[in-house]
N, C-alpha and C. Protein backbone atom coordinates (compact mmCIF):
# COMPACT_ATOMS: atom_id res chain seq x y z
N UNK A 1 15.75 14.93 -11.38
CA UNK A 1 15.28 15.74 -10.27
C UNK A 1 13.87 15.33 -9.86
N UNK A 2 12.98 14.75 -10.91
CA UNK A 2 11.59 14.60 -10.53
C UNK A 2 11.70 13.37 -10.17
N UNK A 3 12.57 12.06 -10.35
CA UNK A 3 12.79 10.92 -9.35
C UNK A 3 13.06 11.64 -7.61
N UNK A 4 14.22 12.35 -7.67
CA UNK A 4 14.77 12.55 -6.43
C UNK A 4 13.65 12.84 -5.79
N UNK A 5 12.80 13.71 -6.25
CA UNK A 5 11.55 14.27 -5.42
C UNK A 5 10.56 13.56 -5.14
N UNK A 6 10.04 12.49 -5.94
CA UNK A 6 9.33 11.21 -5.36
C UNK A 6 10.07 10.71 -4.67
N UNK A 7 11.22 10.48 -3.95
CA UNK A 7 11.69 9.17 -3.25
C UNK A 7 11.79 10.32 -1.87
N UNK A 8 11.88 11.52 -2.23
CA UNK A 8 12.20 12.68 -0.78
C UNK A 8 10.79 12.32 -0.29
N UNK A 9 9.50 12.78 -1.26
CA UNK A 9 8.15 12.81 -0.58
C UNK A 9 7.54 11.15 -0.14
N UNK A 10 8.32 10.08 -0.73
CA UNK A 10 8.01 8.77 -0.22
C UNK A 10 8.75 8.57 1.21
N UNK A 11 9.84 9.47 1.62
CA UNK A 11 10.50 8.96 2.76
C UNK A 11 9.47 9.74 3.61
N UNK A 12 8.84 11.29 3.28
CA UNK A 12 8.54 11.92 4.20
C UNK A 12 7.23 11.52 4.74
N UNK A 13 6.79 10.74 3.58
CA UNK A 13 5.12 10.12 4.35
C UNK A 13 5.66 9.07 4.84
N UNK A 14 6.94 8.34 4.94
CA UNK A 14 6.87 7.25 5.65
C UNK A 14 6.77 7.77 6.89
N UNK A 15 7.49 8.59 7.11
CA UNK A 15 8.05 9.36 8.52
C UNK A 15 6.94 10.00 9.12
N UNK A 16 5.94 10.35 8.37
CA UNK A 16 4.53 11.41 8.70
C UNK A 16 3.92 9.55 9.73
N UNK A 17 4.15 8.82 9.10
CA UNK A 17 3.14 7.67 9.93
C UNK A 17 4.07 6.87 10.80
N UNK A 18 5.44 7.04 11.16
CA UNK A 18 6.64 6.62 11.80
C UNK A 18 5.95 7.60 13.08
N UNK A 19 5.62 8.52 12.66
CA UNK A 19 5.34 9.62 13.86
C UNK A 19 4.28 9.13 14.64
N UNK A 20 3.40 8.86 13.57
CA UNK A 20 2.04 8.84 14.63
C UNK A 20 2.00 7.69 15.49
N UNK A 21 2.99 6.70 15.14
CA UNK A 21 2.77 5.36 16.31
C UNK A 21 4.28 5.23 17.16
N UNK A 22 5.00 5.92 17.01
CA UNK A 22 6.58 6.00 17.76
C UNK A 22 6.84 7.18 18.62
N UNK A 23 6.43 7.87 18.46
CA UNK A 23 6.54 9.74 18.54
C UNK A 23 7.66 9.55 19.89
N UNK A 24 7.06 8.56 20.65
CA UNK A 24 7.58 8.45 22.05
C UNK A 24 8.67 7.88 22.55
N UNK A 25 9.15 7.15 21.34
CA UNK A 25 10.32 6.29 21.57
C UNK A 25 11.81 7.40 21.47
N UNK A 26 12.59 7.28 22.46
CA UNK A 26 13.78 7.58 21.88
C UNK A 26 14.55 7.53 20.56
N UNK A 27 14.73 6.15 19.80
CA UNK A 27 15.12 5.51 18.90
C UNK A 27 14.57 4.53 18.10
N UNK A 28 13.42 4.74 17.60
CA UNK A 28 12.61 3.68 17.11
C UNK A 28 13.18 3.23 16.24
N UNK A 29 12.38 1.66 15.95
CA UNK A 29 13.34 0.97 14.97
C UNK A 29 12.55 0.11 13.53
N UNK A 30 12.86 0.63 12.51
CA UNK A 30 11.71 0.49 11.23
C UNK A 30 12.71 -1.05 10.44
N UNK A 31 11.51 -1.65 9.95
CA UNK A 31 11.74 -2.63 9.27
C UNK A 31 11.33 -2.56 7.96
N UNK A 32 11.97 -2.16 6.84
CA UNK A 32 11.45 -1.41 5.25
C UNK A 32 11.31 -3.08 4.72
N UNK A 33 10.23 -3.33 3.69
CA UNK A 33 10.24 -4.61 3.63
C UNK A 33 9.42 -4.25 2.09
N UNK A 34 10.16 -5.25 0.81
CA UNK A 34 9.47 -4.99 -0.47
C UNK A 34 10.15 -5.14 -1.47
N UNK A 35 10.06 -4.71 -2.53
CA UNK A 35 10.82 -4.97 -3.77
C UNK A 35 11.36 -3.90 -4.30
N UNK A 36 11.71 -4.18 -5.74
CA UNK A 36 12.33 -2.90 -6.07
C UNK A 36 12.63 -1.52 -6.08
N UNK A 37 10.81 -1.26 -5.66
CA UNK A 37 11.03 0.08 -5.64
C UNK A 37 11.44 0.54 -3.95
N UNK A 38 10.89 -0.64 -2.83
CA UNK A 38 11.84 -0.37 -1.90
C UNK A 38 13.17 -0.26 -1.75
N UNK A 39 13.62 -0.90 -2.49
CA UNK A 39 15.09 -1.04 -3.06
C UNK A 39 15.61 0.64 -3.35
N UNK A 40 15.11 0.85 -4.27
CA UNK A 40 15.59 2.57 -4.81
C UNK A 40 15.54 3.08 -4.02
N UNK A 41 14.54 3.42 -3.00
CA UNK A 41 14.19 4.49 -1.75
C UNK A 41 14.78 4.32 -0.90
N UNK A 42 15.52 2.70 -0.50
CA UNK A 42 15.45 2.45 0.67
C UNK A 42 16.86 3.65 1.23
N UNK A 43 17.59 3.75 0.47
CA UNK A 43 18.44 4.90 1.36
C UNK A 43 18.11 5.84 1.61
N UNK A 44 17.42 6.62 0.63
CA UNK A 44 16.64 8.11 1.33
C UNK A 44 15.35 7.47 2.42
N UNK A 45 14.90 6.93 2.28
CA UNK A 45 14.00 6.53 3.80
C UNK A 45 14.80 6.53 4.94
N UNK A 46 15.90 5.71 4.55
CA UNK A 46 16.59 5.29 5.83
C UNK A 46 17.38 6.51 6.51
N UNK A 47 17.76 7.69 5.16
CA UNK A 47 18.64 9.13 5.96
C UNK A 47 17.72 9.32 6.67
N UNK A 48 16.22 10.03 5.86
CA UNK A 48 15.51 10.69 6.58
C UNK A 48 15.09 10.05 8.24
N UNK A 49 14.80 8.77 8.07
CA UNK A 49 14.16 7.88 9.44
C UNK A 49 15.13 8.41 10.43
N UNK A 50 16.99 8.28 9.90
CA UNK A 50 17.27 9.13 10.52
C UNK A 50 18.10 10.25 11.41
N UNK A 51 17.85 11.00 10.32
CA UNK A 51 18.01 13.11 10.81
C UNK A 51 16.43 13.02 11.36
N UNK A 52 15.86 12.49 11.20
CA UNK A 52 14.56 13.41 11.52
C UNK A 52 13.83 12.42 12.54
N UNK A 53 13.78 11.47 12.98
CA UNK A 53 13.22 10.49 13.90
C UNK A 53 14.16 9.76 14.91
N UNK A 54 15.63 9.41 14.27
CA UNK A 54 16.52 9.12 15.30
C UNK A 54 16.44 7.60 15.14
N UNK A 55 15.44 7.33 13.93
CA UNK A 55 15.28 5.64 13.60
C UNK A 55 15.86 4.80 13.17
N UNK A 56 16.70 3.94 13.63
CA UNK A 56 17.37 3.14 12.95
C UNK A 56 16.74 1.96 11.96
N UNK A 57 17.20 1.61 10.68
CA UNK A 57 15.87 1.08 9.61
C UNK A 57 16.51 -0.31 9.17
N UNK A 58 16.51 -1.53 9.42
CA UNK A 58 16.56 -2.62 8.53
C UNK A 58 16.39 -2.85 7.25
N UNK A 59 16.84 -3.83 6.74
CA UNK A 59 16.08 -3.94 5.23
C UNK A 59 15.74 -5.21 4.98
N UNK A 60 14.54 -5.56 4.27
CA UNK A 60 14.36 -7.14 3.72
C UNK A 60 13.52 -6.58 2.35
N UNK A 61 14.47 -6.83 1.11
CA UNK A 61 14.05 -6.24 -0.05
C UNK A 61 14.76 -7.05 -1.06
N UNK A 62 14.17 -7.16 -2.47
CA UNK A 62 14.80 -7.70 -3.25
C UNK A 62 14.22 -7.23 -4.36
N UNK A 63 14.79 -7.09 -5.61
CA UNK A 63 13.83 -6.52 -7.04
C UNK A 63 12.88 -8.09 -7.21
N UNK A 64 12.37 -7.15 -8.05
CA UNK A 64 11.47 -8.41 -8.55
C UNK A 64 10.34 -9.48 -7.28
N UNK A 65 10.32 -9.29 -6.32
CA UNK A 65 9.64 -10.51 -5.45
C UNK A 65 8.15 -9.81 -5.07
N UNK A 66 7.08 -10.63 -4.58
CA UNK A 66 6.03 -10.35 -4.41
C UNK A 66 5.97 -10.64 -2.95
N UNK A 67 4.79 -10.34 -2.65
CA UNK A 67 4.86 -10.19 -0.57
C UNK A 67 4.59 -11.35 -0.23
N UNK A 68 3.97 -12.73 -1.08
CA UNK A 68 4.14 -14.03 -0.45
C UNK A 68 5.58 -14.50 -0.51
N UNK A 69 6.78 -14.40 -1.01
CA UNK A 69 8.09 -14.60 -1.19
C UNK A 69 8.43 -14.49 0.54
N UNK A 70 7.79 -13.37 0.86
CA UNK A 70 8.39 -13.13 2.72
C UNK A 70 7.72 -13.80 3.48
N UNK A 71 6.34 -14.22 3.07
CA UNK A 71 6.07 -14.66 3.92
C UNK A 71 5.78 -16.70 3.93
N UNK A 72 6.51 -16.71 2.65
CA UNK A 72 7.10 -18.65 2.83
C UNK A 72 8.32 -18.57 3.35
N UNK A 73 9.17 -17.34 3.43
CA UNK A 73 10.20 -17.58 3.79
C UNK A 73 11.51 -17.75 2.98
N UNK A 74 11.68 -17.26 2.11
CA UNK A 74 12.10 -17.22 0.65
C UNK A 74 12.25 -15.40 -0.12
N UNK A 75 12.81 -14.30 0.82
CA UNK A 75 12.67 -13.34 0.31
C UNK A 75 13.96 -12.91 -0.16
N UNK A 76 15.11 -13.55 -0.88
CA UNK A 76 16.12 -13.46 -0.85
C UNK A 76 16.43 -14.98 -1.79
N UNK A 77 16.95 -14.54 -2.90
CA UNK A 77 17.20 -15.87 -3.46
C UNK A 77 18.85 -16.43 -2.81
N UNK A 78 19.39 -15.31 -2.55
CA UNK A 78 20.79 -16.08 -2.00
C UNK A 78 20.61 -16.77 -0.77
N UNK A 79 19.08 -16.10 0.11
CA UNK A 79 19.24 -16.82 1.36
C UNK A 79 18.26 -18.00 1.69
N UNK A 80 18.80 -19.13 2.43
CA UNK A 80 18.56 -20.16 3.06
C UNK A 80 16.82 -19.75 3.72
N UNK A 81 16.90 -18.52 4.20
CA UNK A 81 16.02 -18.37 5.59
C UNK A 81 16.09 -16.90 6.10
N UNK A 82 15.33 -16.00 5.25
CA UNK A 82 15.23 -14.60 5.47
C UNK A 82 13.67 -14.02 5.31
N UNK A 83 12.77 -15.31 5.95
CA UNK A 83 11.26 -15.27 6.07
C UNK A 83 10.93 -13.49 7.22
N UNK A 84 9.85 -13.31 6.77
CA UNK A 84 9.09 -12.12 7.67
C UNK A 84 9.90 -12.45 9.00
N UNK A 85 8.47 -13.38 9.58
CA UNK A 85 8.88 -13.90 11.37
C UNK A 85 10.38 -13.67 11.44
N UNK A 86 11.03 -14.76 10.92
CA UNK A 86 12.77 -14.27 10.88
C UNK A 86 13.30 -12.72 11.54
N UNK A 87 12.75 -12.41 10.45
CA UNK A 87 13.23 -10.63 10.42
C UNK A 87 12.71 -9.74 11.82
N UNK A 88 11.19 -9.89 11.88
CA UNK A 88 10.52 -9.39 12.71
C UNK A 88 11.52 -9.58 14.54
N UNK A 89 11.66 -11.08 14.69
CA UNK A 89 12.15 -11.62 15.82
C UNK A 89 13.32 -11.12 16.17
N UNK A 90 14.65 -11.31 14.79
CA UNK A 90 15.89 -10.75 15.12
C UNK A 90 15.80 -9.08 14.69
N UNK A 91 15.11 -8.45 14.58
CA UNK A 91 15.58 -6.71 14.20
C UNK A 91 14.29 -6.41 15.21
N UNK A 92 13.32 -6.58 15.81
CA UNK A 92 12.58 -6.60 17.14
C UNK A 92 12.29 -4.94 16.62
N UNK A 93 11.31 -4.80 15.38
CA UNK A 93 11.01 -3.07 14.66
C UNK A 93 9.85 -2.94 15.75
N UNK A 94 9.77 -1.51 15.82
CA UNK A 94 8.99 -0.83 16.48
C UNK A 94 7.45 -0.50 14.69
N UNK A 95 8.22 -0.45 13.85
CA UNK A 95 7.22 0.04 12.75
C UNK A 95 7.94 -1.53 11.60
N UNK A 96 6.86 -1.84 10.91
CA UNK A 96 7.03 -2.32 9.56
C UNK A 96 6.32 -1.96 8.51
N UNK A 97 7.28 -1.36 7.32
CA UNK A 97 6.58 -0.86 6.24
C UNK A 97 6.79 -1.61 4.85
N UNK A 98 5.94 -1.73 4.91
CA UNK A 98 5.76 -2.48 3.06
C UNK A 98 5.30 -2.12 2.21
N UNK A 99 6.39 -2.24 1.29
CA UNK A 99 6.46 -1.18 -0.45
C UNK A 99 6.06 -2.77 -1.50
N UNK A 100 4.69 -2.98 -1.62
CA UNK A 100 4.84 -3.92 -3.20
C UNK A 100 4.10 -3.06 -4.17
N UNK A 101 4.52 -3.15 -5.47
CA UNK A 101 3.90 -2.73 -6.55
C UNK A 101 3.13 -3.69 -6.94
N UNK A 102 3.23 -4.96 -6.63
CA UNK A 102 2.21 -6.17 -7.58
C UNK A 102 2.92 -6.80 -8.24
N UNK A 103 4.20 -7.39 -7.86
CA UNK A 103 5.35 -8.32 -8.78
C UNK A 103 4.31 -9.81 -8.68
N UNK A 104 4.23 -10.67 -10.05
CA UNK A 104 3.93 -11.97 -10.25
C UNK A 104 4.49 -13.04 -10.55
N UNK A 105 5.67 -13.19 -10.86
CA UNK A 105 6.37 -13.58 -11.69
C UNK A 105 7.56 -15.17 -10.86
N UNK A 106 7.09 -14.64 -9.67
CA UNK A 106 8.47 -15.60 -8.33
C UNK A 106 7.38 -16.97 -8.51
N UNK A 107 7.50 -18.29 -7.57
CA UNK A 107 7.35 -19.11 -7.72
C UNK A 107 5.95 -19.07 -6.75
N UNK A 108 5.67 -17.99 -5.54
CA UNK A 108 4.59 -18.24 -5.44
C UNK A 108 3.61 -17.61 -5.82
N UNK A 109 3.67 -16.96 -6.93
CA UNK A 109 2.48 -15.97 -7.37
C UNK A 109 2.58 -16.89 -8.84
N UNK A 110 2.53 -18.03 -9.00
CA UNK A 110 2.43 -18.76 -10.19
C UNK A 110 1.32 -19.94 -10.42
N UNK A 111 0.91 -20.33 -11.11
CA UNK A 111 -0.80 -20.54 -11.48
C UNK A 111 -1.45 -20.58 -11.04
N UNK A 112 -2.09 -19.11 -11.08
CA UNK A 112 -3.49 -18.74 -10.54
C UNK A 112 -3.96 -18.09 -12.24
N UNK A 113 -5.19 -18.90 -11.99
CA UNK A 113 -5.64 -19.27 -13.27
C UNK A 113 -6.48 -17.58 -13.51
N UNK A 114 -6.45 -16.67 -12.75
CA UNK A 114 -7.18 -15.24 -13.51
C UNK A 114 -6.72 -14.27 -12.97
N UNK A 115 -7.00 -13.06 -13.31
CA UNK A 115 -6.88 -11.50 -12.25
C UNK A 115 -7.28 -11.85 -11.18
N UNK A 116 -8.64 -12.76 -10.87
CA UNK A 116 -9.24 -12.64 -9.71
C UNK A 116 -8.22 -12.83 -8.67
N UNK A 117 -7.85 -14.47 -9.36
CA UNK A 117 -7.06 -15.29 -8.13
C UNK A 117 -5.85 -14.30 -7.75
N UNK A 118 -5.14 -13.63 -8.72
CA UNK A 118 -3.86 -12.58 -8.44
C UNK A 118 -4.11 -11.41 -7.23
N UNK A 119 -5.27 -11.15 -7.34
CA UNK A 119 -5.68 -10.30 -5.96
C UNK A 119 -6.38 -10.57 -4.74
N UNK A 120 -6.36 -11.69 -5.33
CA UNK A 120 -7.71 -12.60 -4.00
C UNK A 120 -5.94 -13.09 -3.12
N UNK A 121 -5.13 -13.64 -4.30
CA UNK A 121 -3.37 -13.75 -3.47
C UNK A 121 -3.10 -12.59 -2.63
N UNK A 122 -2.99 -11.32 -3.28
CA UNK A 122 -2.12 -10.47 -2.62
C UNK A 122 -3.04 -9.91 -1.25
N UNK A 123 -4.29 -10.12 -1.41
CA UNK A 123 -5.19 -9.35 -0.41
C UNK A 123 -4.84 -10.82 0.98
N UNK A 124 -4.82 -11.80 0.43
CA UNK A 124 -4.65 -13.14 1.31
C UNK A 124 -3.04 -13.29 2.15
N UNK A 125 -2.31 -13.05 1.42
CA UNK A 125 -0.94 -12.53 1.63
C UNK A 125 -0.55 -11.35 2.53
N UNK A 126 -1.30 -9.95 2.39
CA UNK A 126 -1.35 -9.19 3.48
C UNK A 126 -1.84 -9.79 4.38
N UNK A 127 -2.94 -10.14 4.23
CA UNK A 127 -3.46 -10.90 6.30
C UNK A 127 -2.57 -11.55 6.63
N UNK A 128 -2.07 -12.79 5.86
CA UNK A 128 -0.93 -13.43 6.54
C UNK A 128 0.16 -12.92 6.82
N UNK A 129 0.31 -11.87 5.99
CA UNK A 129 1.62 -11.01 6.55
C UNK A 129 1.42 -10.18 7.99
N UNK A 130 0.31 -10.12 8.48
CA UNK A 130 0.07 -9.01 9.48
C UNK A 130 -0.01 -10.29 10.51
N UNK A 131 -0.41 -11.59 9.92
CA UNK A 131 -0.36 -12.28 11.41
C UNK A 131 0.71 -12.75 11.71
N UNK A 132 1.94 -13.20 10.55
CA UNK A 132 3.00 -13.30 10.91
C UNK A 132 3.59 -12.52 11.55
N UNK A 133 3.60 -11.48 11.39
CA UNK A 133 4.35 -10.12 12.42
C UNK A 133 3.20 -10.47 13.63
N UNK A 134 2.50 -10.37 14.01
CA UNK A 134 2.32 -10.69 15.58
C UNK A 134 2.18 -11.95 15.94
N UNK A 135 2.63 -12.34 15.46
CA UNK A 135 3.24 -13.95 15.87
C UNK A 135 4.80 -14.10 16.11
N UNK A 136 5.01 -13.39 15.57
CA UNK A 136 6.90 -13.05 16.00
C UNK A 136 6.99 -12.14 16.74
N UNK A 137 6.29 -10.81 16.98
CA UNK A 137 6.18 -10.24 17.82
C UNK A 137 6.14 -10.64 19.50
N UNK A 138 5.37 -11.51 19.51
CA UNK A 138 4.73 -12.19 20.72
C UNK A 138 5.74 -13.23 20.86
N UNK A 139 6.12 -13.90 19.98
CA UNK A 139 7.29 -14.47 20.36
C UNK A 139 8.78 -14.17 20.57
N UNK A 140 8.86 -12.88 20.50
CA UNK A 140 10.43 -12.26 20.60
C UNK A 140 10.19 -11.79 21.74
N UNK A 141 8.62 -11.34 22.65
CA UNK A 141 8.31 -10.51 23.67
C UNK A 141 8.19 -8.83 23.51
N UNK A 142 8.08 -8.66 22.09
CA UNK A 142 7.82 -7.41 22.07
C UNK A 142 6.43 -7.00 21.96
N UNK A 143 6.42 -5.42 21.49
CA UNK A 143 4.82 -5.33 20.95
C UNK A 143 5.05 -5.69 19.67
N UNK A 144 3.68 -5.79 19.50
CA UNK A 144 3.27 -5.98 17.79
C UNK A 144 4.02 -4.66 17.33
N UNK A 145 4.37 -4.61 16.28
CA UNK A 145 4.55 -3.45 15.63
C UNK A 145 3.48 -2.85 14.48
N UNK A 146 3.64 -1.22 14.32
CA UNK A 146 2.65 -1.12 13.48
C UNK A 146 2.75 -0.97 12.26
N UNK A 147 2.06 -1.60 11.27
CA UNK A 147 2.22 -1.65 10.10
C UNK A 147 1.91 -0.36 9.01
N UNK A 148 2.87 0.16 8.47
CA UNK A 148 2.59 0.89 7.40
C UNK A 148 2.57 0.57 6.01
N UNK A 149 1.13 0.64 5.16
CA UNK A 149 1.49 -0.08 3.50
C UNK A 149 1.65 1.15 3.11
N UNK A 150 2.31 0.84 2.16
CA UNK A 150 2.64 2.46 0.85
C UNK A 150 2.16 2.05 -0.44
N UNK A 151 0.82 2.88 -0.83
CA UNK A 151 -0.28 2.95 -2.09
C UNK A 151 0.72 3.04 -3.36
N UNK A 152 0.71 2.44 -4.21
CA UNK A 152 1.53 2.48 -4.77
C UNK A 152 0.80 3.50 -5.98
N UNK A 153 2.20 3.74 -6.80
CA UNK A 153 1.70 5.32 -8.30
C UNK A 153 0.82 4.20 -9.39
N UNK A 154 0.64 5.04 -10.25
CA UNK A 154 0.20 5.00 -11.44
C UNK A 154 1.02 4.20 -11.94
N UNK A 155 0.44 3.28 -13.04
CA UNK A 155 1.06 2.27 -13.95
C UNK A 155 0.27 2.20 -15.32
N UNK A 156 0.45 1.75 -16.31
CA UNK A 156 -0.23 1.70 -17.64
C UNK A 156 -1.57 1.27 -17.55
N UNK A 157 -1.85 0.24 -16.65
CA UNK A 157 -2.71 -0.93 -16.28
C UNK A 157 -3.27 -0.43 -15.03
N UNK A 158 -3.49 1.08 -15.09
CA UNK A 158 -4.36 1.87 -13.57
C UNK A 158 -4.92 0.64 -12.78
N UNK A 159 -6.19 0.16 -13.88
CA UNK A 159 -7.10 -0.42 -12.51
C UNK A 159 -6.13 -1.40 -11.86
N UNK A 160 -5.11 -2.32 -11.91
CA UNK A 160 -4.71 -3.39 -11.39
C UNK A 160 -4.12 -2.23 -10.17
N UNK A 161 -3.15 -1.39 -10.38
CA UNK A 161 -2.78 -0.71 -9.06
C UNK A 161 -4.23 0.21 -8.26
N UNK A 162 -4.96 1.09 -8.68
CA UNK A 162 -5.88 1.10 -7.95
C UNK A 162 -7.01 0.24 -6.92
N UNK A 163 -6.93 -1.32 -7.43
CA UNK A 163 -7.33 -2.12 -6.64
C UNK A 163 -6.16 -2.78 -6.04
N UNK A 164 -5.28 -2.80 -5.95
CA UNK A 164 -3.97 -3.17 -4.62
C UNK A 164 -4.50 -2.11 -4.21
N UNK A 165 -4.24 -0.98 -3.97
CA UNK A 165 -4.18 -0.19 -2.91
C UNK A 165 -5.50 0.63 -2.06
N UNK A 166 -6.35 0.11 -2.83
CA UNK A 166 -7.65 -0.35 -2.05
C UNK A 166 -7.66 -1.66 -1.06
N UNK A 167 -6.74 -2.70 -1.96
CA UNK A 167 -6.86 -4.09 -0.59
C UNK A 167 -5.90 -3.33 0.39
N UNK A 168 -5.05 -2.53 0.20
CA UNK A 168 -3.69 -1.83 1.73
C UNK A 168 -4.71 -1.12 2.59
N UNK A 169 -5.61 -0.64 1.71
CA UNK A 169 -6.10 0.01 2.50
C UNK A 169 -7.30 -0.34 4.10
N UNK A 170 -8.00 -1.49 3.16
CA UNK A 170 -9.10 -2.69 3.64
C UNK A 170 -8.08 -2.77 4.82
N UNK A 171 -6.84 -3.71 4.83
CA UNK A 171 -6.31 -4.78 5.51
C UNK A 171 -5.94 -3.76 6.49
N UNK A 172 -5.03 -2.29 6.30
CA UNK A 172 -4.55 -1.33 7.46
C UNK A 172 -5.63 -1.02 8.30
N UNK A 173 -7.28 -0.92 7.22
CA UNK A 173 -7.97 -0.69 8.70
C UNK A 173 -8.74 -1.74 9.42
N UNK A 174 -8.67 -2.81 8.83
CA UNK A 174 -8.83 -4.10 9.58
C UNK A 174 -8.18 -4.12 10.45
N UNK A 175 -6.92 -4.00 10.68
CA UNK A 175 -5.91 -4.19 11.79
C UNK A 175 -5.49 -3.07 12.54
N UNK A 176 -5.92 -1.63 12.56
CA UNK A 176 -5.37 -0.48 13.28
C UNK A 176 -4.15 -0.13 12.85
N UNK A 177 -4.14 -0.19 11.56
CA UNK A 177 -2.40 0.33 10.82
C UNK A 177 -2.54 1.50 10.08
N UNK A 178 -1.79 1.18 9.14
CA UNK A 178 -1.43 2.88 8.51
C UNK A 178 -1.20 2.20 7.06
N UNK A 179 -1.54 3.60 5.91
CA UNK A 179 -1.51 3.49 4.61
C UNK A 179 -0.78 4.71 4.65
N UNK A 180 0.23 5.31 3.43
CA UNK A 180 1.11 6.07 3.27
C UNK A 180 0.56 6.08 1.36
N UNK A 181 0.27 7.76 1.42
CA UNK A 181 0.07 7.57 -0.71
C UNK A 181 1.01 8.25 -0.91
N UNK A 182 2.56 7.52 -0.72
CA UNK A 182 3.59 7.98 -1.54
C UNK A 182 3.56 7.81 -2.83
N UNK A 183 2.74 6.82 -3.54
CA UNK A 183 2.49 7.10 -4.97
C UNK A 183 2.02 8.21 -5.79
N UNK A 184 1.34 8.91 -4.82
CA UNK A 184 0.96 10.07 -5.45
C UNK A 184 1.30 11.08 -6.07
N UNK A 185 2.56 11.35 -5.71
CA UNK A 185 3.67 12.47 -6.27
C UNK A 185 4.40 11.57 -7.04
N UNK A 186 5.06 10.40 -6.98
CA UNK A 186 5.87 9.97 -7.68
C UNK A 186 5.54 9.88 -8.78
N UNK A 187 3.96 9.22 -8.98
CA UNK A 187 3.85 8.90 -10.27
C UNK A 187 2.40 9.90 -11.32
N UNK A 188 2.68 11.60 -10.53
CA UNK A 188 1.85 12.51 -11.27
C UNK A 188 1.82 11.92 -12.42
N UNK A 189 3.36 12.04 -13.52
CA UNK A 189 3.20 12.28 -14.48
C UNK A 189 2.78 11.28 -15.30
N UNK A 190 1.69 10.09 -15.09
CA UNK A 190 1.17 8.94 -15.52
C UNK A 190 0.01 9.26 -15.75
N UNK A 191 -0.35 10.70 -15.07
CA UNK A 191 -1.91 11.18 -15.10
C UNK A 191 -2.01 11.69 -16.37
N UNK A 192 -3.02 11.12 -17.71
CA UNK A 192 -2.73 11.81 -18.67
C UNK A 192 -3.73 13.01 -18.94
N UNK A 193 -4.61 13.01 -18.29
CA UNK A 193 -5.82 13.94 -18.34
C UNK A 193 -5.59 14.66 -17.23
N UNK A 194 -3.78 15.01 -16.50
CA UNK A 194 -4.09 16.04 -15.49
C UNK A 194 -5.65 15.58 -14.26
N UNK A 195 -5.76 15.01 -14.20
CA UNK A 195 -6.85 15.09 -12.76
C UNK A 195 -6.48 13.80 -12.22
N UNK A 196 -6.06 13.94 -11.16
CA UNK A 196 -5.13 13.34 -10.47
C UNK A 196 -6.53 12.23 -9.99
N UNK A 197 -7.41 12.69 -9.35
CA UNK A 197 -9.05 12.60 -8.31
C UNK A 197 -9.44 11.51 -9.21
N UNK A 198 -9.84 12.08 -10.64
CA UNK A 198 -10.36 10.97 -11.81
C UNK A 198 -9.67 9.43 -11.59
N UNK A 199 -8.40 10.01 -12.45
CA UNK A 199 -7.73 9.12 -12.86
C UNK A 199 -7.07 8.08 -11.83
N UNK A 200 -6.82 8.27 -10.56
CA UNK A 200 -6.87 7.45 -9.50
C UNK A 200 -7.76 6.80 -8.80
């Protein structure tokens, strides 16, 4: 029951920031993009997007992959050619949201010789991910779409997720996007001193 209820309150902040840049569209159209734990959610995102927005939602997700995987073009080990741009061009989203926790392990998050280089990647990887989407954007003739990151919960290894979701945060307001702390409820019970404020 306390899964079900993180993945209800992860769909509903997706939808809280689906609102603020679509409100106007008849049928907006979301592009869920990430790994595993997009994976788990992605059906309750996709009811809620929509009973409650009227949104029809894509998927480009796989367990295990990190956010440079989408954007060499390689987000899908079965597929040939299921890069970002790809996706962006043929599903033409009004919103794109991206769920990473910090996966390392795929072929392009492999020797980088410290922590540094691992976040100096993923913070380098969001920009390129935001210019790839308006680069396909502009080339399909749509608008850019707006980007939503989702802060990810608590993990054993706090500081490594507290600094990802400080870089989501940097890069969303570099670019006029959106951050979503669906981690926050999901992963209370990681807080071991109860203070949510502290320990995050």
């Amino acid at each position: 029951m306390q899964i079900k209820r993180g993945f209800l309150f992860c769909a509903a902040q997706l939808l809280f920031g689906l609102g603020l840049t679509t409100a106007a569209l008849a049928a907006p159209k979301v592009l869920y993009v990430g790994d595993s734990i997009a994976v788990e959610t992605s059906d309750t995102v996709a009811w809620w997007a929509k009973n409650y927005s009227n949104a029809d939602t894509t998927r480009a997700m796989f367990g295990g992959l990190a956010l440079c995987d989408f954007t060499v073009g390689k987000s899908n080990p079965n597929s040939n050619d299921s890069s970002l741009q790809t996706r962006v061009k043929e599903d033409r989203p009004d919103v794109v949201v991206f769920q990473f926790v910090g996966n390392r392990f795929t072929d392009c998050m492999q020797n980088l010789p410290d922590d540094e280089a691992y976040f100096k990647k993923y913070y380098d990887d969001a920009i390129e991910a935001t210019r790839q989407i308006e680069r396909a954007s502009s080339d399909a003739g749509i608008n850019r779409p707006k980007i939503i990151w989702v802060l990810q919960g608590a993990w054993e290894d706090g500081p490594r997720t507290t600094r990802l979701n400080r870089q989501y945060r940097e890069v969303a307001l570099l670019n006029g996007d959106y951050v979503t702390d669906a981690g926050a409820e999901v992963s209370m019970s990681a807080y071991h001193t109860g203070d949510y404020v502290v320990d995050r």
